[in-house]
C-alpha atoms as a PDB file:
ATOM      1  CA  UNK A   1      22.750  23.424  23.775  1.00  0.00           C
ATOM      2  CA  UNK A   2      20.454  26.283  23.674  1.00  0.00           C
ATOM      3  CA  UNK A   3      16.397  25.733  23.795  1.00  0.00           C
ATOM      4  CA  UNK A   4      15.884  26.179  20.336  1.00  0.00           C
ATOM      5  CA  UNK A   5      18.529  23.905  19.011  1.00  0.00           C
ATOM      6  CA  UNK A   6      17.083  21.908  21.629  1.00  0.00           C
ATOM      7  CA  UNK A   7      13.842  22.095  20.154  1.00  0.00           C
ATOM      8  CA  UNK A   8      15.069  21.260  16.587  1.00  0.00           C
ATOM      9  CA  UNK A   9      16.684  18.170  17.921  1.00  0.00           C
ATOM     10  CA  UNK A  10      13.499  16.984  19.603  1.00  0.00           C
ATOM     11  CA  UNK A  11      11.814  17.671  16.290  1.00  0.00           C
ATOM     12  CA  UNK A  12      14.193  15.707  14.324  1.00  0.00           C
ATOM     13  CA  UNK A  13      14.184  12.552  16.574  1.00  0.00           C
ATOM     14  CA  UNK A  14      10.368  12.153  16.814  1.00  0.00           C
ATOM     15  CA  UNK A  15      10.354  12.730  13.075  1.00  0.00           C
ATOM     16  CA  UNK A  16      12.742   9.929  12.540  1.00  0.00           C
ATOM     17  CA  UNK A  17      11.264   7.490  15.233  1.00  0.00           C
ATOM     18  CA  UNK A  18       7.245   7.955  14.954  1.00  0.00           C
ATOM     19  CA  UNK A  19       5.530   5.296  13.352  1.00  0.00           C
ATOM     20  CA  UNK A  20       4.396   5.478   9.544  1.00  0.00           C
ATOM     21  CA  UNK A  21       0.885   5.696   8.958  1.00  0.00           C
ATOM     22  CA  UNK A  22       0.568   2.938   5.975  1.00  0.00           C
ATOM     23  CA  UNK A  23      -2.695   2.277   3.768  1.00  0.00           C
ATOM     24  CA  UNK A  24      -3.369  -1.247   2.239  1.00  0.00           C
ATOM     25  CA  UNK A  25      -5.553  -0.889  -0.940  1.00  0.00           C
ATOM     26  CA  UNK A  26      -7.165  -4.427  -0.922  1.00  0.00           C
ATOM     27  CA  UNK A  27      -7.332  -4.466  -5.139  1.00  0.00           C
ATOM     28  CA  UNK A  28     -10.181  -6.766  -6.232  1.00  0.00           C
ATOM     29  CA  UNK A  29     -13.620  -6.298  -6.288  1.00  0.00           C
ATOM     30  CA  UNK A  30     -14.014  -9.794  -8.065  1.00  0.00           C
ATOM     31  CA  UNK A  31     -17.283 -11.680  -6.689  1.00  0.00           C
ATOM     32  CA  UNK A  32     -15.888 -14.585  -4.735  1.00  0.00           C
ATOM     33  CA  UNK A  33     -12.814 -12.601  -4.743  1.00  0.00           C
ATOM     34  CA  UNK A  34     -10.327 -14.164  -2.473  1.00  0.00           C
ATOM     35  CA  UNK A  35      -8.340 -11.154  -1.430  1.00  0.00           C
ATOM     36  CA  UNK A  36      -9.749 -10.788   1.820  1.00  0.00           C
ATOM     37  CA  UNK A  37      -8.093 -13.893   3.021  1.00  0.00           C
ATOM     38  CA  UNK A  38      -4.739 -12.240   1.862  1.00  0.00           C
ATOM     39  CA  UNK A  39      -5.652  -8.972   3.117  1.00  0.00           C
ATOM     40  CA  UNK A  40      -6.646 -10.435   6.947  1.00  0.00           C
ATOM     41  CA  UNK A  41      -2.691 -12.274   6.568  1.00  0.00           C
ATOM     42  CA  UNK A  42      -1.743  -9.175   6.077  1.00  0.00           C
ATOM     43  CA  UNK A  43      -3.121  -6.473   8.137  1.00  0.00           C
ATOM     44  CA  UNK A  44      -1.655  -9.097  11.246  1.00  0.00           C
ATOM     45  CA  UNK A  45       1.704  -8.294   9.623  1.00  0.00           C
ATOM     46  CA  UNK A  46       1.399  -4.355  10.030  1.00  0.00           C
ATOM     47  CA  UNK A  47      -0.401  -4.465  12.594  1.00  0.00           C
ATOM     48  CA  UNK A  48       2.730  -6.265  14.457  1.00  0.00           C
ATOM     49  CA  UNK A  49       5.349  -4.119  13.363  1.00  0.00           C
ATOM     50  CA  UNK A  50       6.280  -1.550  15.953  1.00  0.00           C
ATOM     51  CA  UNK A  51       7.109   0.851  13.406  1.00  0.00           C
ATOM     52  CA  UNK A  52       3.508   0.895  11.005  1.00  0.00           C
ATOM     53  CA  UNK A  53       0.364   2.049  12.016  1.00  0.00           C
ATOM     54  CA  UNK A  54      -2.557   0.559   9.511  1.00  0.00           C
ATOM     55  CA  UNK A  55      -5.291   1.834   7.519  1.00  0.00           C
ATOM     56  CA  UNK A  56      -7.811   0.009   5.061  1.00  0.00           C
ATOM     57  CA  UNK A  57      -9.374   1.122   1.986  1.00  0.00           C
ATOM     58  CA  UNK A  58     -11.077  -1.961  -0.152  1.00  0.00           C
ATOM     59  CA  UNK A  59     -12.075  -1.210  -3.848  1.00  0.00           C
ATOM     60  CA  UNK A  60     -14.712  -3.476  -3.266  1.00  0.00           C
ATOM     61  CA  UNK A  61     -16.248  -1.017  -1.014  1.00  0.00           C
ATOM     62  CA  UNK A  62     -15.747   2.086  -3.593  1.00  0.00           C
ATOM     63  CA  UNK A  63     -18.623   3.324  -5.765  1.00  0.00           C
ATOM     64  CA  UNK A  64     -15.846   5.909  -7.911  1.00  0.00           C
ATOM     65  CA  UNK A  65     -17.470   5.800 -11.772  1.00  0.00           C
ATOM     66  CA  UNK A  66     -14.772   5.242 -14.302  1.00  0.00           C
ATOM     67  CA  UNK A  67     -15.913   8.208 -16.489  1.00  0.00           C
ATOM     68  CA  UNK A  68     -13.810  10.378 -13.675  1.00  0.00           C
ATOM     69  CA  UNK A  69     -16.953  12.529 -13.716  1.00  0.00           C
ATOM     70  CA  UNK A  70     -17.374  14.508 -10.316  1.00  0.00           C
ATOM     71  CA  UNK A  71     -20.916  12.976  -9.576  1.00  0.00           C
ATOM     72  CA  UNK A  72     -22.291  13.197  -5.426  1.00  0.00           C
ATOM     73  CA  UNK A  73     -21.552  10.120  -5.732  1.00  0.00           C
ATOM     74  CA  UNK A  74     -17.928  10.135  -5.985  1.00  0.00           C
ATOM     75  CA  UNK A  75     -17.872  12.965  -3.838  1.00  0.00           C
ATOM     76  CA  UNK A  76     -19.785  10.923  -1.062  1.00  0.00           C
ATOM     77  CA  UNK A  77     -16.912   7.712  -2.228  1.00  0.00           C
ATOM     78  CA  UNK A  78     -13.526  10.180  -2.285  1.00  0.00           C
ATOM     79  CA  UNK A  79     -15.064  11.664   1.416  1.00  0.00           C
ATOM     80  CA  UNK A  80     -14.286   8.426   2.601  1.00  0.00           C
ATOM     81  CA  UNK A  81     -11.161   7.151   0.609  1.00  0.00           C
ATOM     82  CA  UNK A  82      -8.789  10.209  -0.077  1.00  0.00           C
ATOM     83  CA  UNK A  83      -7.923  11.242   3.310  1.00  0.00           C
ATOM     84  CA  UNK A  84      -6.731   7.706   4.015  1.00  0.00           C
ATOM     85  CA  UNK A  85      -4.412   8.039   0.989  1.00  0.00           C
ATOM     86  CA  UNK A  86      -3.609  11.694   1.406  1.00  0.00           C
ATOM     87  CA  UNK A  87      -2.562  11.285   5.886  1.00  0.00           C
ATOM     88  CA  UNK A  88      -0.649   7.847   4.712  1.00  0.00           C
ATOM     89  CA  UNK A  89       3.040   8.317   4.985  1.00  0.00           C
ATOM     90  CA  UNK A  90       3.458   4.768   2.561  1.00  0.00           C
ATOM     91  CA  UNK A  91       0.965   2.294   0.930  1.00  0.00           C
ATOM     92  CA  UNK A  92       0.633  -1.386   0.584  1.00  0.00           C
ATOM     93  CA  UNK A  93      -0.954  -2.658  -2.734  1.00  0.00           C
ATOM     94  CA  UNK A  94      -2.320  -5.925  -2.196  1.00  0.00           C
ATOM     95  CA  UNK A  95      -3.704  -7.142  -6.126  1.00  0.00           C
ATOM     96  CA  UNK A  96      -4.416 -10.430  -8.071  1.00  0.00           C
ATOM     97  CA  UNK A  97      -3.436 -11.164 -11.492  1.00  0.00           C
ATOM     98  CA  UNK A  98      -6.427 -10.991 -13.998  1.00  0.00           C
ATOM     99  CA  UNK A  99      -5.169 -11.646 -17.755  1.00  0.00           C
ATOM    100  CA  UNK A 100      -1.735 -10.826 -16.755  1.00  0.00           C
ATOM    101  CA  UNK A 101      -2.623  -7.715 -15.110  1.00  0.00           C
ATOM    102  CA  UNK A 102      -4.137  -6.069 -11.867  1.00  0.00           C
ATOM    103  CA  UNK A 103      -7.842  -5.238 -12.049  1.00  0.00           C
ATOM    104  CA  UNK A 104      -9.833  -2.451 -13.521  1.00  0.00           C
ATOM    105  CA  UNK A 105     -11.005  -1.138 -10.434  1.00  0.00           C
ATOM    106  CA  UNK A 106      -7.749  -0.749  -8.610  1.00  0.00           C
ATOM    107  CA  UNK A 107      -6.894   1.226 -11.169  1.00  0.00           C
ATOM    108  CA  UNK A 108      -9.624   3.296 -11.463  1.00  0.00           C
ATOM    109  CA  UNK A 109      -8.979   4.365  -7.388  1.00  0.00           C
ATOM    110  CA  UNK A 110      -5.277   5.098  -7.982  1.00  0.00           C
ATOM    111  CA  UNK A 111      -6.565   7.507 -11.673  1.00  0.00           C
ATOM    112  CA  UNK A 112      -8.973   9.329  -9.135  1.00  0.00           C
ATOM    113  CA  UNK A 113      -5.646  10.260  -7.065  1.00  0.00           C
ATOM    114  CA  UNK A 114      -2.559  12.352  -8.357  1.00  0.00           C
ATOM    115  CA  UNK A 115      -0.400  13.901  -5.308  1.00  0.00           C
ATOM    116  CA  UNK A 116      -1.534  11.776  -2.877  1.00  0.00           C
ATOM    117  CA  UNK A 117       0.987   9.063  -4.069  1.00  0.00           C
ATOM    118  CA  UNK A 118       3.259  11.549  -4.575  1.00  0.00           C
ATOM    119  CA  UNK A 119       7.246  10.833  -2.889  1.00  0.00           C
ATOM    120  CA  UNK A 120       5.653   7.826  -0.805  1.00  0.00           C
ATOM    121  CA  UNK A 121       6.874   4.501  -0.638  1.00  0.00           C
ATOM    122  CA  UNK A 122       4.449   1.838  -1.880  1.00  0.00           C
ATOM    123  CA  UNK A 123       4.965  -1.882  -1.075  1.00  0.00           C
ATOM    124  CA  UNK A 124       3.296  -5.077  -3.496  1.00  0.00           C
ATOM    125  CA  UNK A 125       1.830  -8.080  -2.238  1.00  0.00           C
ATOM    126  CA  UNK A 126       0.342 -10.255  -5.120  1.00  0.00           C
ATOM    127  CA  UNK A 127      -1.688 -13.553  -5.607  1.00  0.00           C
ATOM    128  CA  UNK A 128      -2.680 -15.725  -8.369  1.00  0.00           C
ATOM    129  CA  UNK A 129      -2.104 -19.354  -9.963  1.00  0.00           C
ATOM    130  CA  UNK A 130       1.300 -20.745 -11.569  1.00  0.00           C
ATOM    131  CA  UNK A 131       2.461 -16.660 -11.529  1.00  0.00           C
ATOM    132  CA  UNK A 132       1.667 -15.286  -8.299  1.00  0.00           C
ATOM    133  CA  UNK A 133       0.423 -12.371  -8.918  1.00  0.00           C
ATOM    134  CA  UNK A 134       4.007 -11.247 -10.260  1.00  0.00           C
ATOM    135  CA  UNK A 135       2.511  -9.645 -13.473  1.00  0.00           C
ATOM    136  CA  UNK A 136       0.348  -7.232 -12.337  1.00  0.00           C
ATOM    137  CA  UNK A 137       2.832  -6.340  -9.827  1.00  0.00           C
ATOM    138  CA  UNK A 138       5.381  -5.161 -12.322  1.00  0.00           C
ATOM    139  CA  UNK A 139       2.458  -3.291 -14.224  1.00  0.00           C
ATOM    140  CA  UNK A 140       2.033  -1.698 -10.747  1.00  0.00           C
ATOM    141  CA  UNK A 141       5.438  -0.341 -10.880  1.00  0.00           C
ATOM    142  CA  UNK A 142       4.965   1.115 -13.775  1.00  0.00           C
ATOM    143  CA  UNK A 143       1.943   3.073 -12.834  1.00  0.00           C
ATOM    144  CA  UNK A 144       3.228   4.056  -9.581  1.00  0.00           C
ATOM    145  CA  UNK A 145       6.362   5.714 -11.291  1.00  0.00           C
ATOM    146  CA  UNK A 146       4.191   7.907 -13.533  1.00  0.00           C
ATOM    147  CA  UNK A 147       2.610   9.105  -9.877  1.00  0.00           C
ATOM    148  CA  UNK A 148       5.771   9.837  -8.627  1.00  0.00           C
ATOM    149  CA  UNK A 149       5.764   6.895  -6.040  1.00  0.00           C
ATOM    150  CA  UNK A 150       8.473   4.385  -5.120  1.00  0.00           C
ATOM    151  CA  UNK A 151       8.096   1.127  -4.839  1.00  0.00           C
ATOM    152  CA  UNK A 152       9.778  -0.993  -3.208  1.00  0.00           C
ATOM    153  CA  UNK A 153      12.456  -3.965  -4.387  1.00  0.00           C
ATOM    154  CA  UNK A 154      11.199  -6.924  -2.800  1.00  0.00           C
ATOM    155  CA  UNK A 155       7.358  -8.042  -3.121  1.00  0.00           C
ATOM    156  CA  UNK A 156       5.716 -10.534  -1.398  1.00  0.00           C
ATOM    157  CA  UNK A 157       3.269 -13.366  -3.946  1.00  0.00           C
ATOM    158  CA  UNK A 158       1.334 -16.249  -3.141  1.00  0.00           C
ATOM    159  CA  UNK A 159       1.561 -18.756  -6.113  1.00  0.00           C
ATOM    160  CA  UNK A 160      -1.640 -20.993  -6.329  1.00  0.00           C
ATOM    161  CA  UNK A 161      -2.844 -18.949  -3.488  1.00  0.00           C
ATOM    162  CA  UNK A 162      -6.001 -21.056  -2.787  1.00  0.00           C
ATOM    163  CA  UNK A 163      -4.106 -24.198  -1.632  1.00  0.00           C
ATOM    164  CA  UNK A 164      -1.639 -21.898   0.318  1.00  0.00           C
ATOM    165  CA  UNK A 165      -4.277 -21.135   3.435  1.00  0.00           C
ATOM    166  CA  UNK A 166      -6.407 -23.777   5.234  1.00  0.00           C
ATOM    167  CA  UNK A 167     -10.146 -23.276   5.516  1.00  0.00           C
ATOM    168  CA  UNK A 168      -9.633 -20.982   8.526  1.00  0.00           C
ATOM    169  CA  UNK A 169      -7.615 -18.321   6.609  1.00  0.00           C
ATOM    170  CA  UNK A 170      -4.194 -19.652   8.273  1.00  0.00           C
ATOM    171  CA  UNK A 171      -0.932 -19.993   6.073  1.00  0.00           C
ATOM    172  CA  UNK A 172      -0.126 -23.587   5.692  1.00  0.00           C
ATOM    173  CA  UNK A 173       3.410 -22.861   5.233  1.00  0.00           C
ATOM    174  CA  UNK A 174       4.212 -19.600   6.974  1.00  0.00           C
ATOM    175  CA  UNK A 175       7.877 -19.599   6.891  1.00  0.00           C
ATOM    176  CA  UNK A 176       8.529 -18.058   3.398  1.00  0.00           C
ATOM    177  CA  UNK A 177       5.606 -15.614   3.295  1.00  0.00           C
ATOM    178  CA  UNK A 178       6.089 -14.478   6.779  1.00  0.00           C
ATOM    179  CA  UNK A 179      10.180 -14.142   6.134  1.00  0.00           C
ATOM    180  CA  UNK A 180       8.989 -11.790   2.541  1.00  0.00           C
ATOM    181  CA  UNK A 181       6.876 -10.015   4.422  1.00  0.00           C
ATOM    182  CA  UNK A 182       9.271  -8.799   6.958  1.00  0.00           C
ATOM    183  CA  UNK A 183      11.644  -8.094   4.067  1.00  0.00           C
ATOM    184  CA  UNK A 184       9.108  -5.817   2.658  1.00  0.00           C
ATOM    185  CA  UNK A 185       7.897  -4.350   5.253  1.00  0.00           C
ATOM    186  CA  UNK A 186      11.448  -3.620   6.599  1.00  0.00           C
ATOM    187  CA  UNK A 187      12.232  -2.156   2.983  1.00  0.00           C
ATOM    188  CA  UNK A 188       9.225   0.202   3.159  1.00  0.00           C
ATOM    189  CA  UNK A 189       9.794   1.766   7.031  1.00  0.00           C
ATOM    190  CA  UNK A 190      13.176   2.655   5.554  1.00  0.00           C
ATOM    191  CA  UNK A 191      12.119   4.358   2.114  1.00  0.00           C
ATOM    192  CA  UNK A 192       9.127   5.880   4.215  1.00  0.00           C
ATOM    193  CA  UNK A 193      10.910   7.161   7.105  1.00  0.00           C
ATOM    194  CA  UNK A 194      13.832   9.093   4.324  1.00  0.00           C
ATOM    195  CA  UNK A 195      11.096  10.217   2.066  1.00  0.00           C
ATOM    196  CA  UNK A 196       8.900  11.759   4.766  1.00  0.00           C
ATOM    197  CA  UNK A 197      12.309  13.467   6.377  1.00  0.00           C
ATOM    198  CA  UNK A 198      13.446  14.314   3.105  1.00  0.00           C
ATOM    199  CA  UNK A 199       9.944  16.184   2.433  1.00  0.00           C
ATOM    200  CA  UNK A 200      10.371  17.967   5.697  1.00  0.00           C
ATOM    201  CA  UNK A 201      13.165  19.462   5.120  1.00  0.00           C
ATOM    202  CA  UNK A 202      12.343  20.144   0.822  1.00  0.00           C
ATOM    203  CA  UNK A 203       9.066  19.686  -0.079  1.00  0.00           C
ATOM    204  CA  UNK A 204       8.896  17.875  -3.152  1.00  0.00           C
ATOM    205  CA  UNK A 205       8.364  19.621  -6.362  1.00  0.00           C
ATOM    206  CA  UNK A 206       8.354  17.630  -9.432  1.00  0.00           C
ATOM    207  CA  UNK A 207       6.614  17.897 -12.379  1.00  0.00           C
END
């Protein structure tokens, strides 16, 4: 084998072996939202699996107007937010259900982006009552497919989420939440591992 095809095949293994750099968009801003308790659950999930590397952004920490308008102050809030969404090689939505549907301010953060979802994998986790959550996720798909994203089959919901973690933020039941979320997880290193490779090699052009 000759240096440069040497070179190539380097390229092409660390490509297909380096961790995925993965965003979590904690969804609600709700006052006495609960999503942080979710989000913590969470974050100990990537944050285990050899093959993620995490980043944050919380639209409860945004101050993006809904009139789109480029103000300094959505300058100052993008500054912070878009190069988390732009470097991530996949995404994890975490949203609750409000009247069947995820909240206004998640979905004023993903209208403020355009090709940084582009070709990348996006995984949902949901909460909620009787539901889980499981409505707005499906209205998540549809958005996400208008972006040009892919999400993911399998989600991960927490049905009556309040009664599903102890006072101290811990899982009372771990087994099926922890077995989804490797599922998931395991679902979105694949899709984000092709989609990134596939990029590499044609970037991706559509419409």
């Amino acid at each position: 084998m000759n240096t440069m095809n040497a070179m190539n095949t380097a390229t092409t293994v660390n490509t297909t072996t380096a961790p995925l750099r993965v965003t979590l968009l904690v969804g609600s801003n709700r006052h006495g939202r609960f999503g942080p308790v979710v989000a913590d659950w969470l974050l100990d999930h990537l944050r285990a699996h050899d093959d993620l590397v995490p980043e944050v952004v919380d639209v409860a920490g945004t101050a993006l107007p809904t009139t789109l308008a480029p103000t300094p102050e959505a300058t100052a809030a993008l500054a912070e937010i878009t190069p988390k969404l732009a470097d991530a090689d996949a995404f994890v939505v975490l949203t609750p259900e409000y009247n069947h549907s995820f909240p206004a301010g998640l979905k004023n953060v993903i209208d403020w982006h355009f090709t940084e979802w582009r070709a990348k994998p996006v995984g949902l986790v949901s909460y909620g009552g009787l539901a889980g959550g499981l409505r707005a996720a499906e209205h998540l798909r549809q958005v996400f497919a208008e972006l040009h994203a892919v999400t993911v089959r399998d989600t991960v919901s927490f049905h009556n989420a309040g009664a599903s973690f102890d006072g101290e933020g811990r899982l009372r039941d771990p087994s099926g939440p922890d077995a989804a979320a490797k599922t998931m997880l395991d679902q979105l290193v694949w899709w984000g591992r092709a989609l990134r490779e596939a990029k590499e090699k044609r970037p991706y052009d559509g419409a």
